[in-house]
C-alpha atoms as a PDB file:
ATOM      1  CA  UNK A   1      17.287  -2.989 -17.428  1.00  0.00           C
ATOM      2  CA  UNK A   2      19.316  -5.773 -15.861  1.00  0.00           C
ATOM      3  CA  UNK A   3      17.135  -8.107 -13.353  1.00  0.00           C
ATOM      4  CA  UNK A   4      18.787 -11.116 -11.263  1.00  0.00           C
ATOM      5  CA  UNK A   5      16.957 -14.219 -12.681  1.00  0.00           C
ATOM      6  CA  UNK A   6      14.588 -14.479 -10.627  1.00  0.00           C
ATOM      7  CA  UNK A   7      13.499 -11.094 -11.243  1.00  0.00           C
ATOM      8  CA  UNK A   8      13.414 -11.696 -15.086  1.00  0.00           C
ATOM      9  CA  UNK A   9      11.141 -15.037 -14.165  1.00  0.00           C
ATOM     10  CA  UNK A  10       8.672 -13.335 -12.729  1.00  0.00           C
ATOM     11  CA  UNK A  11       8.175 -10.358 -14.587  1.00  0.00           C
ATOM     12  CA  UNK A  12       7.926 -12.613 -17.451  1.00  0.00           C
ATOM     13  CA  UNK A  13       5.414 -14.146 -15.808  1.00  0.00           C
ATOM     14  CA  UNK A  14       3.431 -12.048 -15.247  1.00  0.00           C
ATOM     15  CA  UNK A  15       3.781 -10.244 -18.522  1.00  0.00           C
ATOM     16  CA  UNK A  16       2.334 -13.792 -19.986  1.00  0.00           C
ATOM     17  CA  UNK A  17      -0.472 -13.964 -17.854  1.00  0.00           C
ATOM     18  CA  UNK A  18      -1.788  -9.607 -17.770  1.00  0.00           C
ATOM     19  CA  UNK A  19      -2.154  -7.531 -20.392  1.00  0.00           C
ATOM     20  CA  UNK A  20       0.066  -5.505 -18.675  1.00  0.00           C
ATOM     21  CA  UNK A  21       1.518  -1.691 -19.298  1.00  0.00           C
ATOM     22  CA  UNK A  22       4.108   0.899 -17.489  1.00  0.00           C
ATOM     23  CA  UNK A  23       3.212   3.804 -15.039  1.00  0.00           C
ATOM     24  CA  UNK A  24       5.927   6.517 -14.589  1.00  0.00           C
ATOM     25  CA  UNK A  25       5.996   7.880 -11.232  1.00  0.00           C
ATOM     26  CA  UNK A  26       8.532  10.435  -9.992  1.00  0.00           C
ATOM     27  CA  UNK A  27       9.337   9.590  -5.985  1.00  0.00           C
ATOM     28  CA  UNK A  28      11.412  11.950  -4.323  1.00  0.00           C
ATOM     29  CA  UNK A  29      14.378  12.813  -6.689  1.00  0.00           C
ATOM     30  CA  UNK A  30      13.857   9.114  -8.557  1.00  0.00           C
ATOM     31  CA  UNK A  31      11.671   8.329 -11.297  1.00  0.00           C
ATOM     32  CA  UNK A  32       9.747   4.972 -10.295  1.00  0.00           C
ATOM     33  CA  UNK A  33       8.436   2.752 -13.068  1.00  0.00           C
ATOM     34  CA  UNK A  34       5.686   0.463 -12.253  1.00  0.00           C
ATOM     35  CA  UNK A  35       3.988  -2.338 -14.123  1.00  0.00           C
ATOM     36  CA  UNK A  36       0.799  -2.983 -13.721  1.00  0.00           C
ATOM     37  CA  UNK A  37      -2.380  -4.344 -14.819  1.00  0.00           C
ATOM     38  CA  UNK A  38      -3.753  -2.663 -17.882  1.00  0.00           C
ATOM     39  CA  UNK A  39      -7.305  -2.279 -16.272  1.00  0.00           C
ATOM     40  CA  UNK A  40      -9.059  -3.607 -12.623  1.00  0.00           C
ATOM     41  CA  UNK A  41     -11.989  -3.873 -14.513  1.00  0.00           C
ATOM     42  CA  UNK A  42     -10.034  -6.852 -16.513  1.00  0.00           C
ATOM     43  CA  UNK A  43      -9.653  -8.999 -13.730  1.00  0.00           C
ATOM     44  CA  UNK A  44     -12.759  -9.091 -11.983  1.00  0.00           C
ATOM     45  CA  UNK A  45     -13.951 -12.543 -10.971  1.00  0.00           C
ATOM     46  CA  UNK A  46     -17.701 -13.304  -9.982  1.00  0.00           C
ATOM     47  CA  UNK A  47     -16.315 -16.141  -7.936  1.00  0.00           C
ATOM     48  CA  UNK A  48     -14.113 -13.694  -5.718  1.00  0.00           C
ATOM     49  CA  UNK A  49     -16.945 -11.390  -5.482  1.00  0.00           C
ATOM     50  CA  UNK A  50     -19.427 -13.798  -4.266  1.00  0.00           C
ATOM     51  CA  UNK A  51     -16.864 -15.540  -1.796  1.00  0.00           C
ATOM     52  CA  UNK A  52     -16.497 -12.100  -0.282  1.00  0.00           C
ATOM     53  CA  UNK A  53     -16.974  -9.002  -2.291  1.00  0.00           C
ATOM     54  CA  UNK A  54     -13.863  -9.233  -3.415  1.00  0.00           C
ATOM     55  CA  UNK A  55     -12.818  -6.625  -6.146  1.00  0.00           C
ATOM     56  CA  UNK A  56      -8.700  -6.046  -7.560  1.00  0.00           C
ATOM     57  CA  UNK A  57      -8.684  -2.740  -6.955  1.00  0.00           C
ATOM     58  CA  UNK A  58      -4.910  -3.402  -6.243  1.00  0.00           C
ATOM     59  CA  UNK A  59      -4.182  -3.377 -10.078  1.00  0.00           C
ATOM     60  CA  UNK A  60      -4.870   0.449 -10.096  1.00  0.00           C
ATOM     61  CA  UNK A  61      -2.348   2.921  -9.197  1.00  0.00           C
ATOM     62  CA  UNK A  62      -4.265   5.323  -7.345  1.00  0.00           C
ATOM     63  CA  UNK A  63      -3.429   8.915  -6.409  1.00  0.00           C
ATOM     64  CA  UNK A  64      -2.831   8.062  -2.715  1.00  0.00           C
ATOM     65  CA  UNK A  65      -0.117   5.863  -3.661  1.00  0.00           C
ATOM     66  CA  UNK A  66       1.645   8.556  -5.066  1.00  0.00           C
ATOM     67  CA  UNK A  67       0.944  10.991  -2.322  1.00  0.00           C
ATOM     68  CA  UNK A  68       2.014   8.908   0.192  1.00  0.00           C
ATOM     69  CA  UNK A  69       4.756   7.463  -1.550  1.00  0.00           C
ATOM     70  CA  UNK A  70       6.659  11.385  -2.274  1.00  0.00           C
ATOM     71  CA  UNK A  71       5.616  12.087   1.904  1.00  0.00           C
ATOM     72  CA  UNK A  72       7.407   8.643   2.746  1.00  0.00           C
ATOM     73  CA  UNK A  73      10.697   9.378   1.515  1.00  0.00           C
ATOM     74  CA  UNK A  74      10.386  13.398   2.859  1.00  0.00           C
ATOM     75  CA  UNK A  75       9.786  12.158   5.787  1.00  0.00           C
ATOM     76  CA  UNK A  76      12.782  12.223   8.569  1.00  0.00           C
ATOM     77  CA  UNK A  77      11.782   9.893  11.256  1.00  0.00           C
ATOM     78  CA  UNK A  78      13.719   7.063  12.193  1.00  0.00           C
ATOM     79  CA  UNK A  79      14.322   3.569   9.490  1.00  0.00           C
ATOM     80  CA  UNK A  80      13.058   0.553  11.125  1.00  0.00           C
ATOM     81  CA  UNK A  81      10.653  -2.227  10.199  1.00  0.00           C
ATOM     82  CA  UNK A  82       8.056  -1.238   8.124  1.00  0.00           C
ATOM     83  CA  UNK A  83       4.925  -2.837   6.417  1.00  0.00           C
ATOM     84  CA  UNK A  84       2.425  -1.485   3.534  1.00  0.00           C
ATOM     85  CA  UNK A  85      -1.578  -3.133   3.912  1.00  0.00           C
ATOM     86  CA  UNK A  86      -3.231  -3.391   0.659  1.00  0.00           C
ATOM     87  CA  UNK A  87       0.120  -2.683  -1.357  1.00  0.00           C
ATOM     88  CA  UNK A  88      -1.307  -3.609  -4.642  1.00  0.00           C
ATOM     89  CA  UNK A  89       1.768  -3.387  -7.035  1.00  0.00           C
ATOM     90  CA  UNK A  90       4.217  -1.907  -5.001  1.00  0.00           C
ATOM     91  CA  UNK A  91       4.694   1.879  -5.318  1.00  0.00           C
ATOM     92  CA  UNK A  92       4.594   2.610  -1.617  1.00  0.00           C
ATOM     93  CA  UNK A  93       6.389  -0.111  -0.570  1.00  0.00           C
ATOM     94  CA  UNK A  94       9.340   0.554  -3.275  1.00  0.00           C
ATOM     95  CA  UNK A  95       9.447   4.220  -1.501  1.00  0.00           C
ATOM     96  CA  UNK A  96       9.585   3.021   1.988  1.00  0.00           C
ATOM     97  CA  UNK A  97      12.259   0.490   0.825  1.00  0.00           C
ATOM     98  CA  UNK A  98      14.151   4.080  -0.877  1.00  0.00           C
ATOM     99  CA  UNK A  99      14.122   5.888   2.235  1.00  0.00           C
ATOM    100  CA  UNK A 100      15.875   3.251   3.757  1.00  0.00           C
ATOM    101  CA  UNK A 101      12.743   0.739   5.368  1.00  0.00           C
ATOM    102  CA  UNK A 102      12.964  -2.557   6.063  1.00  0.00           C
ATOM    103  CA  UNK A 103       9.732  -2.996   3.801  1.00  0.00           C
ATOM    104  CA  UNK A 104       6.661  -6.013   4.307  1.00  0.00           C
ATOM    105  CA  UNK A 105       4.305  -5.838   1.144  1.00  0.00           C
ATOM    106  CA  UNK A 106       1.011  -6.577   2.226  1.00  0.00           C
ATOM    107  CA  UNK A 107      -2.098  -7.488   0.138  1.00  0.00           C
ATOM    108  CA  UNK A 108      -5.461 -10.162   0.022  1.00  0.00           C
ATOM    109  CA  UNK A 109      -4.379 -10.871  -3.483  1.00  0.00           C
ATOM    110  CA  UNK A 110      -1.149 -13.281  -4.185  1.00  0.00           C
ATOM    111  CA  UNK A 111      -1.170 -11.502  -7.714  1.00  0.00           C
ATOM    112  CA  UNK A 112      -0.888  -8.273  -6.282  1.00  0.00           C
ATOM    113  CA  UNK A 113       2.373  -9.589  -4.429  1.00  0.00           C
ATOM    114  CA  UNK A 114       3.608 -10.531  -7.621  1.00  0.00           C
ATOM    115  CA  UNK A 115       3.700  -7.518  -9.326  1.00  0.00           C
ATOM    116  CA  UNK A 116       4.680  -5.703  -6.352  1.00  0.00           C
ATOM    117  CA  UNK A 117       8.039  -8.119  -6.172  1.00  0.00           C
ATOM    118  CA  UNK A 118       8.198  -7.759  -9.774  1.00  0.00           C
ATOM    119  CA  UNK A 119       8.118  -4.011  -9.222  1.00  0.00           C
ATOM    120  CA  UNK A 120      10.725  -3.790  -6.530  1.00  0.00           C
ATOM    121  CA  UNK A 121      12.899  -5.843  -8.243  1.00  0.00           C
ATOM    122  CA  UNK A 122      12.694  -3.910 -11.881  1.00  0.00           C
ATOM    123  CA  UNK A 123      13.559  -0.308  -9.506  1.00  0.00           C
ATOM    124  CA  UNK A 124      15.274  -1.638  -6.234  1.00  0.00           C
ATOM    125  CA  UNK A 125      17.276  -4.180  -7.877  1.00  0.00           C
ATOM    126  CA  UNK A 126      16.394  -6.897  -5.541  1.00  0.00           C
ATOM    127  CA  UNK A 127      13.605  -8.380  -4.011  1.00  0.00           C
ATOM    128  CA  UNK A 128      11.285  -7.454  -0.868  1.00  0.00           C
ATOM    129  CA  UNK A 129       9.032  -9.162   2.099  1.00  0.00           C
ATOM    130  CA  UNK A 130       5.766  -9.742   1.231  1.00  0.00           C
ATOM    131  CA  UNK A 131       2.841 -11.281   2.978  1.00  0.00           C
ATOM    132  CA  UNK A 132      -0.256 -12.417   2.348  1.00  0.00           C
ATOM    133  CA  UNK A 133      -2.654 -11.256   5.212  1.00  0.00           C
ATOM    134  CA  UNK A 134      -6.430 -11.239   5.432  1.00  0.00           C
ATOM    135  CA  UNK A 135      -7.639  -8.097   7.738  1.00  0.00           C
ATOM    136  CA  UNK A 136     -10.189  -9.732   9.167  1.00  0.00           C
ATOM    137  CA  UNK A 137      -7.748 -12.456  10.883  1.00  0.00           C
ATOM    138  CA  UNK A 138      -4.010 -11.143  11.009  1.00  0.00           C
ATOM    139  CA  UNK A 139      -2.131 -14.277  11.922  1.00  0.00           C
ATOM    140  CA  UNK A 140      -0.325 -14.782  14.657  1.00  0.00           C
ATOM    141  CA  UNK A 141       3.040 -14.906  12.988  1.00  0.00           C
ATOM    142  CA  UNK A 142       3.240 -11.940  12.105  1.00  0.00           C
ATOM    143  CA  UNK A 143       5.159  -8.952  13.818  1.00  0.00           C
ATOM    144  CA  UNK A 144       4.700  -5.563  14.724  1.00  0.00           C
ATOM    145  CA  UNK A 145       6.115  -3.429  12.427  1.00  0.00           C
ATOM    146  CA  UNK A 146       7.707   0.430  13.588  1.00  0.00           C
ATOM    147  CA  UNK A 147       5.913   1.950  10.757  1.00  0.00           C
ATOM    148  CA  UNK A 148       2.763   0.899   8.980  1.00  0.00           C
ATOM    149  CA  UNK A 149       1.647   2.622   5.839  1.00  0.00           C
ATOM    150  CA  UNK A 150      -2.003   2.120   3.493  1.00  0.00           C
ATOM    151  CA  UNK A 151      -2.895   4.714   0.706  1.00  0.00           C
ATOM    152  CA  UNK A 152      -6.469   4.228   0.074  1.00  0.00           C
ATOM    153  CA  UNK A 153      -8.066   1.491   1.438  1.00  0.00           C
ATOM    154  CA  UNK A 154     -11.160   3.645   3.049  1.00  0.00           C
ATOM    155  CA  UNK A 155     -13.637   3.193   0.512  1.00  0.00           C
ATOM    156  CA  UNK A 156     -15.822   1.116   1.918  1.00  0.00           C
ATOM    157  CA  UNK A 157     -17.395   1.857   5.251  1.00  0.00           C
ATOM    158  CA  UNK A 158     -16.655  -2.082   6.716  1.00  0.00           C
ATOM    159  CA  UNK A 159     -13.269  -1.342   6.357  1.00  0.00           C
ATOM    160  CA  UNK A 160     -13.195   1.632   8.583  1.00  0.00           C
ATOM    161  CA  UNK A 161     -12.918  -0.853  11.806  1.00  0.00           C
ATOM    162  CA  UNK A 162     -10.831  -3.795  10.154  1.00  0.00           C
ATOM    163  CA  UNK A 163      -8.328  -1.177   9.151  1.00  0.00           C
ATOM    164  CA  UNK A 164      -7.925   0.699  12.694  1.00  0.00           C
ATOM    165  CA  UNK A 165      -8.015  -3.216  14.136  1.00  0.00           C
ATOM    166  CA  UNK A 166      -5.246  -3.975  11.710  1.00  0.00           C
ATOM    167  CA  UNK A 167      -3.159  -0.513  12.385  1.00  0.00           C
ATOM    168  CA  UNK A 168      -3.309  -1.455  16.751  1.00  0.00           C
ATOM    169  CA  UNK A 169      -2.357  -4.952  15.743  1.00  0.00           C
ATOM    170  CA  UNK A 170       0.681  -4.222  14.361  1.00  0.00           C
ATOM    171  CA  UNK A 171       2.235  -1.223  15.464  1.00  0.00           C
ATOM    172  CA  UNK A 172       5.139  -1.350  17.863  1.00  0.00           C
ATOM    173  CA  UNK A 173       4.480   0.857  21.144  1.00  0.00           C
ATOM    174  CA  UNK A 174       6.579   3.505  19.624  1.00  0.00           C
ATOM    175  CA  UNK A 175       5.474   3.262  15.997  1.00  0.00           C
ATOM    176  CA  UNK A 176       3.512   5.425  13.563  1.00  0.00           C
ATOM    177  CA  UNK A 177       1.289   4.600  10.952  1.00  0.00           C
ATOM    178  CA  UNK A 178       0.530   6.990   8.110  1.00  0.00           C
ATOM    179  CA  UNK A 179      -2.808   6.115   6.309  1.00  0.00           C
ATOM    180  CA  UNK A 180      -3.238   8.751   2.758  1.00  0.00           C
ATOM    181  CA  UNK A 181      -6.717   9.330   2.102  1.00  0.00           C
ATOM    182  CA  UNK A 182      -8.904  11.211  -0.592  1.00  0.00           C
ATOM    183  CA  UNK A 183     -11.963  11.684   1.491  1.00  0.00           C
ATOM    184  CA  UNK A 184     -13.401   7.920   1.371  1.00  0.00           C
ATOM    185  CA  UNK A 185     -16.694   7.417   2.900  1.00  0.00           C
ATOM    186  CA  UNK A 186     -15.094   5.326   5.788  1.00  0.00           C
ATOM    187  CA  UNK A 187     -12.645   8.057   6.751  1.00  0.00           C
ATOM    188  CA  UNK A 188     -14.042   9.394   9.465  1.00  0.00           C
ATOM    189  CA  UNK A 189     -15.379   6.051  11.146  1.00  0.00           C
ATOM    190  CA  UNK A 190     -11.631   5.299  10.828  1.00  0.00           C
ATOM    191  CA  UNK A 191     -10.101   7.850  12.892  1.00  0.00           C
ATOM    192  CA  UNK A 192     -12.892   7.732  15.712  1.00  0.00           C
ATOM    193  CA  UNK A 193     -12.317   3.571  15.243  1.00  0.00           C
ATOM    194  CA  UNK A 194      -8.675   4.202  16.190  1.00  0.00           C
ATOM    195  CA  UNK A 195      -9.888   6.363  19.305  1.00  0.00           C
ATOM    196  CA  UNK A 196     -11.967   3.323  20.489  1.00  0.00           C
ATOM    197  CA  UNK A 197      -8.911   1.152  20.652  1.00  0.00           C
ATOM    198  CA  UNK A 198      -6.682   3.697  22.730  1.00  0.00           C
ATOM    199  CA  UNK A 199      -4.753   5.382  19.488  1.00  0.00           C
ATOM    200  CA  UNK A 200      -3.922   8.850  18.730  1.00  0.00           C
ATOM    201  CA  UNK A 201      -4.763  10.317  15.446  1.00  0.00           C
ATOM    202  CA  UNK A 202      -3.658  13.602  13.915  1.00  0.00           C
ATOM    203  CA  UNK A 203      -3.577  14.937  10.494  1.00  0.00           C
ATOM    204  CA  UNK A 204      -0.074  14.623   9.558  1.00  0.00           C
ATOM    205  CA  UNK A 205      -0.402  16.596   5.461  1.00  0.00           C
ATOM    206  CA  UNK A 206      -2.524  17.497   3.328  1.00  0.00           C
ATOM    207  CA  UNK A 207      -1.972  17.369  -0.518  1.00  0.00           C
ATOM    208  CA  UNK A 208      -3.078  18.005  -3.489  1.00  0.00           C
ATOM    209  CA  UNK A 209      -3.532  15.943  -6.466  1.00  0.00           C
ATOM    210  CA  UNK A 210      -3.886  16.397 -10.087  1.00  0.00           C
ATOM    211  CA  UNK A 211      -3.712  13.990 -13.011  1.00  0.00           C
ATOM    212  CA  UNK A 212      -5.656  15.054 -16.286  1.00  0.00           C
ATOM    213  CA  UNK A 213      -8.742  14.804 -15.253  1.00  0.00           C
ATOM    214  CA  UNK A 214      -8.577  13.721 -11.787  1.00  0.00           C
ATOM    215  CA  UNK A 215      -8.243  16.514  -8.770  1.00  0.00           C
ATOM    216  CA  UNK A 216      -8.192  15.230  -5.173  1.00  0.00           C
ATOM    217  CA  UNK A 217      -7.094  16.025  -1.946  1.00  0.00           C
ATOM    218  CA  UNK A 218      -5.081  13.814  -0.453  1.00  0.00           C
ATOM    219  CA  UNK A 219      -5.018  13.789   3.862  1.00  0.00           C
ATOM    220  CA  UNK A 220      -1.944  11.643   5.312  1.00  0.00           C
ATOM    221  CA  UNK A 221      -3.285  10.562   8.736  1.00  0.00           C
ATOM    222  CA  UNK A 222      -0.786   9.712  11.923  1.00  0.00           C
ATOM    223  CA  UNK A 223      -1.709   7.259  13.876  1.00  0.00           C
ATOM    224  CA  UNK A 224       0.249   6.513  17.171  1.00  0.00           C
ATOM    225  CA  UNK A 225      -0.268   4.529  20.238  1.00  0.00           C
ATOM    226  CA  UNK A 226      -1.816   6.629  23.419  1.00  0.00           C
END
């Protein structure tokens, strides 16, 4: 694998500071390789979790990555600005950068933006956007985006609100986001949380999942404005 130098720099990096290992992920007609984290459970920090609940759930690779990730690059709509919230290391992000995005990497966690540049660099060959942005208070500086993409980030009934303030903050008036879900708790509150704010909300696919052990259905919501 070559890497421009700053590529190499920071996946060495990173490979000092994680036990880290190497998820193979076929996207589209590509096979994606993505380091991550050996284990979530590794990284948990008391301190983060009593500031606010914090948890790295980011270091997993989780099914709706990959669901979303294979319906992002089938997808025919127009290329345009794009931004992933809660991109955790990368995989979505790397397949709306494929299909020809202009992709934003989004997380809470600077580590998580690491390894997501780390990731886009080892299969894009360059680097990509990424910004650090709290939910709770998007700053001001940052745009709207065309298309706005999260796999997974439902799991926790709070977020059902933050996430559908997030999605109406930075969507352009003719943008779509797709949200890919396995049937979190906060799913539902999420849609109906989008209604409140004036946004449309259809079920764009549904798709399955299966890994091993682990089954799931996977729904890809639309969300538009009006």
């Amino acid at each position: 694998m070559s890497l421009l130098p700053g590529g190499a720099e920071l996946i060495a990096d990173l490979e000092q500071r994680f036990v880290t290992v190497n998820d193979d992920v076929r996207v589209g007609s590509r096979n994606v390789n993505i380091l991550r984290p050996r284990s979530a459970e590794d990284l948990i920090s008391e301190t983060d979790f009593d500031r606010d609940e914090r948890l790295p759930y980011w270091a997993e690779l989780w099914p709706s990555s990959t669901i979303l990730a294979n319906f992002i690059v089938a997808e025919n709509g127009p290329r345009g600005s794009a931004i992933e919230l809660g991109a955790g290391v990368g995989l979505v992000s790397i397949a709306a950068a494929i299909a020809g995005h202009q992709i934003t990497a989004s997380d809470y966690y600077e580590d998580a933006l690491a390894f997501a540049r780390a990731n886009a660099f080892r299969n894009l060959g360059r680097d990509i956007d990424t910004a650090l942005i709290d939910w709770r208070d998007v700053a001001s500086d940052i745009p709207r985006f065309d298309l706005v993409l999260a796999s997974d980030v439902l799991y926790e009934s709070r977020y059902a609100p933050l996430v559908a303030g997030v999605v109406h903050r930075l969507l352009t008036d003719s943008g779509v986001a797709y949200v890919a879900d396995p049937g979190r708790v906060a799913a539902n509150a999420f849609t109906d949380a989008c209604v409140e704010l004036g946004l449309s909300v259809r079920t764009s696919a549904t798709r399955p999942y299966q890994a091993g052990h682990v089954r799931q259905t996977i729904t890809v919501y639309a969300v538009t404005r009006g």
